[in-house]
N, C-alpha and C. Protein backbone atom coordinates (compact mmCIF):
# COMPACT_ATOMS: atom_id res chain seq x y z
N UNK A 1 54.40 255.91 154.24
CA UNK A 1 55.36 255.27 153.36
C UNK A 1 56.76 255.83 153.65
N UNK A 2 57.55 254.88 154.10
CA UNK A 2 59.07 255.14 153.88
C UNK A 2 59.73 255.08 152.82
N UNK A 3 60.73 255.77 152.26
CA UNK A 3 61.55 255.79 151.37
C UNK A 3 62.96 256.13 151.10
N UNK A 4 64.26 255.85 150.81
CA UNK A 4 65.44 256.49 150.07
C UNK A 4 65.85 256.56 148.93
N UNK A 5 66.53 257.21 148.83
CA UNK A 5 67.41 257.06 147.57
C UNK A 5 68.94 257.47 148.11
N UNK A 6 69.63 257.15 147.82
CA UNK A 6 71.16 257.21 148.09
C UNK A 6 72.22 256.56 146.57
N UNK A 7 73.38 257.65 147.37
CA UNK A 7 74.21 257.27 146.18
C UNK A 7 75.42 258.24 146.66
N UNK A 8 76.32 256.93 146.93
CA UNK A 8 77.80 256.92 147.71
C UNK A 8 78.50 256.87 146.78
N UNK A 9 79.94 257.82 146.46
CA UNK A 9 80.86 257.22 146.31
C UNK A 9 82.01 256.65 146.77
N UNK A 10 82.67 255.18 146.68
CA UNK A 10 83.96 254.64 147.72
C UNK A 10 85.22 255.03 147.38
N UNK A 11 85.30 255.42 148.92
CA UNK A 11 87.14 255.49 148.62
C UNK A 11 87.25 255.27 150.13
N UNK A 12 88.84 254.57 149.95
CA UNK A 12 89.59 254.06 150.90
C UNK A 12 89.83 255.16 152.30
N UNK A 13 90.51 256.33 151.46
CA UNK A 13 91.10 257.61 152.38
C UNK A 13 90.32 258.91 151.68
N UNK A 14 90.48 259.64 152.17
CA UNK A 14 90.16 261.25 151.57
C UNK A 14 91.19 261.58 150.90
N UNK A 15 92.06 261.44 150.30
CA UNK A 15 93.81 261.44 149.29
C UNK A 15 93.57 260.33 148.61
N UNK A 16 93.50 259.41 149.05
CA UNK A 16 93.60 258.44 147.51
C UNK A 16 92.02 257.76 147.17
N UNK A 17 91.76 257.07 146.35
CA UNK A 17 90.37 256.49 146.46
C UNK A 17 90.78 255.18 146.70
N UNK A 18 92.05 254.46 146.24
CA UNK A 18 92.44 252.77 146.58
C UNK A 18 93.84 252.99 147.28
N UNK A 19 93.84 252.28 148.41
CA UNK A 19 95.21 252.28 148.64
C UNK A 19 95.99 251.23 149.09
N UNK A 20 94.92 249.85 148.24
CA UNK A 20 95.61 249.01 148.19
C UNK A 20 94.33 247.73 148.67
N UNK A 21 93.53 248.38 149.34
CA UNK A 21 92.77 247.07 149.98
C UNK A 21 91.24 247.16 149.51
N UNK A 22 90.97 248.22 148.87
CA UNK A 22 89.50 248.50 148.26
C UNK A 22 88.79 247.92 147.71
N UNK A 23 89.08 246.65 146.89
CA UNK A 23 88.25 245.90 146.45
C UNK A 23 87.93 244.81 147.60
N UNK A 24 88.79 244.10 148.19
CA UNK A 24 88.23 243.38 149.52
C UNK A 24 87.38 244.29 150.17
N UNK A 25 87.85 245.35 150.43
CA UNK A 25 86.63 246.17 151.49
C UNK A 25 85.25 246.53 150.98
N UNK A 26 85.39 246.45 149.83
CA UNK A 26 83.90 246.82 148.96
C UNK A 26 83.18 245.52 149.02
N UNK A 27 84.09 244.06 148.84
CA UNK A 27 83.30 242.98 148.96
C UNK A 27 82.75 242.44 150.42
N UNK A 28 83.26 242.79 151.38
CA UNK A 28 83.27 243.36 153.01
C UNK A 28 82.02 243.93 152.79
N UNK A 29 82.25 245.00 152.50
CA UNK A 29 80.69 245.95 152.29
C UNK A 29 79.31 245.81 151.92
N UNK A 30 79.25 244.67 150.60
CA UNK A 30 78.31 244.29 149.73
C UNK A 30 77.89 243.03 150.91
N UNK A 31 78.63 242.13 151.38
CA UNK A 31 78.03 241.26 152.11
C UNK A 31 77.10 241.65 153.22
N UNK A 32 77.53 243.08 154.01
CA UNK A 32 76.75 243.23 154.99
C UNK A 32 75.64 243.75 153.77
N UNK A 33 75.88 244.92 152.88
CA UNK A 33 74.66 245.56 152.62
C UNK A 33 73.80 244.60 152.13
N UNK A 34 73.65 242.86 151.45
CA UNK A 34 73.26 242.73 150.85
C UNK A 34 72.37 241.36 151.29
N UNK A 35 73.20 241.61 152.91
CA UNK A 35 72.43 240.09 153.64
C UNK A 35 70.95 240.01 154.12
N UNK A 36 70.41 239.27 153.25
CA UNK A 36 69.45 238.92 153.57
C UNK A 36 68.79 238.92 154.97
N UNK A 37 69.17 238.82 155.93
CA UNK A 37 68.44 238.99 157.15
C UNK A 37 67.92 240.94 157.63
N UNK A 38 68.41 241.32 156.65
CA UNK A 38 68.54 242.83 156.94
C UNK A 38 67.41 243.02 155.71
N UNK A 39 66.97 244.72 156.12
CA UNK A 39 65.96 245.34 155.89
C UNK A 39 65.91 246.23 154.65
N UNK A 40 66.97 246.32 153.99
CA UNK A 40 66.98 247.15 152.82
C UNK A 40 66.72 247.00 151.92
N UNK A 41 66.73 245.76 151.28
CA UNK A 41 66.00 245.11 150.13
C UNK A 41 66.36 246.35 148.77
N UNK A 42 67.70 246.79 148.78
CA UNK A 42 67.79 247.80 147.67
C UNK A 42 67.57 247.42 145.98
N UNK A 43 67.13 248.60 145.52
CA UNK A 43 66.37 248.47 143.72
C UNK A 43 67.81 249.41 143.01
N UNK A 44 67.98 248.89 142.28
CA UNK A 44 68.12 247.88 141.56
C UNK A 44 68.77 246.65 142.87
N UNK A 45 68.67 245.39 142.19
CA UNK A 45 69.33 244.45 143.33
C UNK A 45 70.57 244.59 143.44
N UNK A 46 71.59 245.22 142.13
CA UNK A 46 72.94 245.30 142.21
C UNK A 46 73.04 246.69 142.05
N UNK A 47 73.30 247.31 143.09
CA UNK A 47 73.74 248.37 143.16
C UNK A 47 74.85 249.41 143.01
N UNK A 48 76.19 247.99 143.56
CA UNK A 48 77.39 249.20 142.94
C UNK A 48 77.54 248.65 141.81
N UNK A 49 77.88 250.00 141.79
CA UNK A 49 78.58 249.98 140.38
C UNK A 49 80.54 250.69 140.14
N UNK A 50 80.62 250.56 138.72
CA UNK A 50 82.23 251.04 138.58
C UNK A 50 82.02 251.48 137.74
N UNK A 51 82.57 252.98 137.87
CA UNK A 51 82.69 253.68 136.23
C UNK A 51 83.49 254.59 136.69
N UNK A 52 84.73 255.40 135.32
CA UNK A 52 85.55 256.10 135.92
C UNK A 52 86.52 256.07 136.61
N UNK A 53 87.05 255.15 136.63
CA UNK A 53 87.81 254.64 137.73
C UNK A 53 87.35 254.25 139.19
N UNK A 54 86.21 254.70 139.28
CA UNK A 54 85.63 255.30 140.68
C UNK A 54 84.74 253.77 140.90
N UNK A 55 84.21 253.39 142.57
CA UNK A 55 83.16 252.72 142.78
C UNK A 55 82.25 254.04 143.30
N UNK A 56 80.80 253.05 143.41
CA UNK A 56 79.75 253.86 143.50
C UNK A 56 78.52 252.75 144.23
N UNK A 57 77.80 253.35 144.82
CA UNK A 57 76.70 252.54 145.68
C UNK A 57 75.84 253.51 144.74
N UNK A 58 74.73 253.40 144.35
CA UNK A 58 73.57 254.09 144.14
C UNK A 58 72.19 253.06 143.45
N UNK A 59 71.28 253.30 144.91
CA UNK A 59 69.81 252.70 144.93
C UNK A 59 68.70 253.33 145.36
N UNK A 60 67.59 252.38 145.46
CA UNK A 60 66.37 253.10 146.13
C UNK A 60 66.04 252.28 147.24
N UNK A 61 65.25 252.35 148.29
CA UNK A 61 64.47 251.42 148.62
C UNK A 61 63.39 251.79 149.93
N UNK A 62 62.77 250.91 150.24
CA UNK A 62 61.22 251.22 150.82
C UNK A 62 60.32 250.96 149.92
N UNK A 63 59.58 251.73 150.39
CA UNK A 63 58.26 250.84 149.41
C UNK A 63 56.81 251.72 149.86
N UNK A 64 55.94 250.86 149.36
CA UNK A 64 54.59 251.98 149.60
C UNK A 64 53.97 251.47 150.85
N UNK A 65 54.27 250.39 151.34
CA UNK A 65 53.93 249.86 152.69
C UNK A 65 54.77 249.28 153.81
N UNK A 66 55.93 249.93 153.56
CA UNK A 66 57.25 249.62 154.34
C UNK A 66 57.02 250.70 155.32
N UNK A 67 57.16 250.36 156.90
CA UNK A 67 57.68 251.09 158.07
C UNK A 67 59.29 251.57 157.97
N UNK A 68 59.44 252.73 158.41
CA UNK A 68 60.35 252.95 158.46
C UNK A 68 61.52 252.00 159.38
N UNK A 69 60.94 251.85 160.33
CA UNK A 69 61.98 251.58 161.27
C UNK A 69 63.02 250.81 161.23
N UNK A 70 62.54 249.61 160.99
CA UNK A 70 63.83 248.43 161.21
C UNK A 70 64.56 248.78 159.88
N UNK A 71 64.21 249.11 158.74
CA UNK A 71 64.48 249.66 157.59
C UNK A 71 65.35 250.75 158.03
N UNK A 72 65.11 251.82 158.11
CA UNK A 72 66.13 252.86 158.34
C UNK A 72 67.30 252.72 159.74
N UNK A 73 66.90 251.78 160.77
CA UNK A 73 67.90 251.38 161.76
C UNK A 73 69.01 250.68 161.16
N UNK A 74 68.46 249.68 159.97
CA UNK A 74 69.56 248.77 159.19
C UNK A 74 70.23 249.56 158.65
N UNK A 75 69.79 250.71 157.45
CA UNK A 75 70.32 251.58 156.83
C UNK A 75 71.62 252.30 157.64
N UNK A 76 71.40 252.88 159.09
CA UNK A 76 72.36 253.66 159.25
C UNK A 76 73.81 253.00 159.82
N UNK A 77 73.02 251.63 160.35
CA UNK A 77 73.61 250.60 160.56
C UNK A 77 75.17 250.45 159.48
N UNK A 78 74.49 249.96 158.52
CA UNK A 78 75.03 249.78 157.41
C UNK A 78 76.15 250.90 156.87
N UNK A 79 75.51 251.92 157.22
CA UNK A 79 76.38 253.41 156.64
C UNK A 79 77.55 253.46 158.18
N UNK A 80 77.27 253.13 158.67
CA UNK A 80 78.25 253.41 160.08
C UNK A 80 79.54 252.06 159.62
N UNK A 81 78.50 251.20 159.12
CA UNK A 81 80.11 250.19 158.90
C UNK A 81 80.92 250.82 157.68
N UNK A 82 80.15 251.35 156.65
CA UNK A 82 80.82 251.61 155.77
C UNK A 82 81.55 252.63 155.99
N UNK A 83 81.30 253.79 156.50
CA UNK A 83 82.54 254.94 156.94
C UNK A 83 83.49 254.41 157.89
N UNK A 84 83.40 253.58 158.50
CA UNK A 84 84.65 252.71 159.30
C UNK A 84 85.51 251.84 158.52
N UNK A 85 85.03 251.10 157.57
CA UNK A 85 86.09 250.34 156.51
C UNK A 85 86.37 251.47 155.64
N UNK A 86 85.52 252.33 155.15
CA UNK A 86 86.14 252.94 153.84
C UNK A 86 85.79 254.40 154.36
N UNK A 87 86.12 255.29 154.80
CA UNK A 87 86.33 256.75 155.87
C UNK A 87 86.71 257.35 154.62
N UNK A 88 86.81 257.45 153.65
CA UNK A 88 87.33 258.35 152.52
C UNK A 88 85.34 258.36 151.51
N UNK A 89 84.67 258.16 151.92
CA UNK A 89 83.59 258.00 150.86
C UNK A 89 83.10 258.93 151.32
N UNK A 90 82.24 259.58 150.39
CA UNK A 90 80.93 260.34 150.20
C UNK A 90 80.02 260.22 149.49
N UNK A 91 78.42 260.70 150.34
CA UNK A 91 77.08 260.91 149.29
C UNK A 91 76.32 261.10 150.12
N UNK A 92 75.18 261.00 149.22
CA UNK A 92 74.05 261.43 150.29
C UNK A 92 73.10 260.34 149.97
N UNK A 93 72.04 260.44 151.19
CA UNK A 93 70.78 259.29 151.41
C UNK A 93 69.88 260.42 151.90
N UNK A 94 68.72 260.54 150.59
CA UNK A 94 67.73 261.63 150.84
C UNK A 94 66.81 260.36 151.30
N UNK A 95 65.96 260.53 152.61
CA UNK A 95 64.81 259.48 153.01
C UNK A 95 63.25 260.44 153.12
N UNK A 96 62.34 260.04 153.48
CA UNK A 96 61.25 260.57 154.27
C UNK A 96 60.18 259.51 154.26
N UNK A 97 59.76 259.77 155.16
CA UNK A 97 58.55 258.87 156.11
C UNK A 97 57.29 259.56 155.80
N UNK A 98 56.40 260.00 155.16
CA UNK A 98 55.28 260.78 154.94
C UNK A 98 53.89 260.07 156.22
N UNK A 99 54.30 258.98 156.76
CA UNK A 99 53.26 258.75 157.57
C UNK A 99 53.77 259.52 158.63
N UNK A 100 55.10 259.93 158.85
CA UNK A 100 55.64 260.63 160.37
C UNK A 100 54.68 261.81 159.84
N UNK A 101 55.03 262.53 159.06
CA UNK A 101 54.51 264.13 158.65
C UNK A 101 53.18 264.02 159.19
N UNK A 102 52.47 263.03 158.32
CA UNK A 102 50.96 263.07 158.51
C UNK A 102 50.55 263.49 160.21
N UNK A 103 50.97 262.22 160.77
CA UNK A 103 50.78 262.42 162.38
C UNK A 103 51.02 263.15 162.99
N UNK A 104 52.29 263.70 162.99
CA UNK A 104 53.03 264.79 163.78
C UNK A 104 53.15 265.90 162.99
N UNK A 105 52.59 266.67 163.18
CA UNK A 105 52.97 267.89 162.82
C UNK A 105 54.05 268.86 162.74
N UNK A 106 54.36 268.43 164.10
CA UNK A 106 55.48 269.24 164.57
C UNK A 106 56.78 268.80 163.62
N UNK A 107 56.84 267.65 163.34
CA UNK A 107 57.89 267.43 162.21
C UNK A 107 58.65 267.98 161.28
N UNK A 108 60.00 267.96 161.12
CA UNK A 108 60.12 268.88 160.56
C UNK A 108 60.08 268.62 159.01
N UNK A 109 58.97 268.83 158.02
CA UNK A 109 57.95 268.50 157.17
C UNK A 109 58.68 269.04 155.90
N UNK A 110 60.42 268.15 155.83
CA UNK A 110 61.23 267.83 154.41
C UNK A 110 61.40 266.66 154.28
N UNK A 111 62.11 266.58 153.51
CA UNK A 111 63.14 265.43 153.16
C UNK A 111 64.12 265.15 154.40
N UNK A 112 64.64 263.87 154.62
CA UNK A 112 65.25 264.15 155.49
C UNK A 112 67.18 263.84 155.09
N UNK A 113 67.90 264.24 155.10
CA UNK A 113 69.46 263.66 153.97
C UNK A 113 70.45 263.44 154.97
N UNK A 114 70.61 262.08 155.33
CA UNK A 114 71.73 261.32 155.62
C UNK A 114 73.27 261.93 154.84
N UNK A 115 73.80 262.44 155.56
CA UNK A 115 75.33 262.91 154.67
C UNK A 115 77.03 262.20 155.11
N UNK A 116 77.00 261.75 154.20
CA UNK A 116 78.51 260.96 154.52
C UNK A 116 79.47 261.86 153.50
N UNK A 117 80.36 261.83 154.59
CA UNK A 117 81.82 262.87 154.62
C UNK A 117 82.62 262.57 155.54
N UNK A 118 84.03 262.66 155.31
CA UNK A 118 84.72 262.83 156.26
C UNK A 118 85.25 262.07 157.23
N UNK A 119 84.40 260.60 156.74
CA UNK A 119 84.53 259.40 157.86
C UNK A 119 83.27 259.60 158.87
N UNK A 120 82.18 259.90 158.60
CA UNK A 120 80.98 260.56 159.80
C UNK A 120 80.07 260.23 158.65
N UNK A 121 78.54 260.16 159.26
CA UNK A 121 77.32 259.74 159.41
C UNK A 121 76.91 260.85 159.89
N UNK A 122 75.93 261.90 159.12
CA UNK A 122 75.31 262.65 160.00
C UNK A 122 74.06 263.07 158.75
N UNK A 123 73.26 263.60 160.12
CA UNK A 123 71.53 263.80 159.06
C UNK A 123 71.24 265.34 159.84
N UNK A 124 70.19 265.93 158.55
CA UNK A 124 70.13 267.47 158.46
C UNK A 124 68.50 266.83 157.60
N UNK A 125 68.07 268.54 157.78
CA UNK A 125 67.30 268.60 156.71
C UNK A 125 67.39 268.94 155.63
N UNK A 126 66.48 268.86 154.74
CA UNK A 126 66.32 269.59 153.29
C UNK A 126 65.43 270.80 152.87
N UNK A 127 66.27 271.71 152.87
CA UNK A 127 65.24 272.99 152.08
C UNK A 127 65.19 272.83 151.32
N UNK A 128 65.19 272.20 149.64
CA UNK A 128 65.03 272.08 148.77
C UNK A 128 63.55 271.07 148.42
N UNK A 129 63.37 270.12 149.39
CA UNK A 129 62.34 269.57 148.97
C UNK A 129 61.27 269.48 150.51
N UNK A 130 60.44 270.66 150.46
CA UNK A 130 59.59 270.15 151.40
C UNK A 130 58.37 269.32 150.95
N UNK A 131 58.09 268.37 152.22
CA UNK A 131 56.73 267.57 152.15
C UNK A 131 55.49 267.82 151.84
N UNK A 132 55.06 269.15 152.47
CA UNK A 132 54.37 269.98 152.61
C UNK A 132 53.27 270.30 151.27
N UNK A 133 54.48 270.28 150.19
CA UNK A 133 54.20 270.53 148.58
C UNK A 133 53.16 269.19 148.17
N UNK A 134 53.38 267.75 149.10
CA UNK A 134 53.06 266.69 148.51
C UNK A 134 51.63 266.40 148.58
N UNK A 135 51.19 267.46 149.87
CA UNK A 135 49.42 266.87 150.67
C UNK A 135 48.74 268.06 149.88
């Protein structure tokens, strides 16, 4: 079973959160994340949200018989456009694949956390939640 959870917050730049074009770029955003030909199928169906002044992406998705793959290829997909229109956002996308663990051992047998910062896409592990705990 594949799975995420994620939860971004948008901003335009790293100094301001709007600087003028943020709501077009969020609606930019929602179209790719939300097109149907793609693999994410995110829970709740409406995901951002506004509170605080602030926007916010935060969902789940996968499932109990979802492959990772085309699923998480869309995902980073998706996160690569979004740090290119909006390079000022951050959050994280905790995922894991428990059928990888099962098979491979060698795996490295956490969580796995997608981290957006900085205008970059990059993945690490998690010491906080190993797999290990789950079998």
């Amino acid at each position: 079973m594949y799975n995420y959870r994620l939860w971004i917050e948008l901003s335009e730049s790293q100094e301001e959160d709007d600087l003028g074009d943020l709501n077009n770029k969020i609606k930019q955003l929602k179209q790719v994340f939300y097109d149907e030909s793609n693999y994410l199928r995110p829970c709740p169906r409406e995901c951002f949200l506004h509170a605080n002044f602030s926007y916010f992406i935060q969902c789940s998705g996968g499932g109990s018989k979802n492959p990772k793959g085309a699923n998480y290829n869309t995902l980073l997909n998706v996160l690569n456009y979004l740090v290119e229109i909006l390079p000022g956002s951050h959050g994280l996308v905790y995922w894991k694949d428990d059928e990888e663990y099962v098979y491979r051992r060698d795996f490295d047998a956490r969580y796995r956390v997608i981290v957006i910062a900085e205008g970059k896409v990059t993945e690490r592990g998690d010491g906080y939640f190993p797999l290990d705990i789950l079998f």
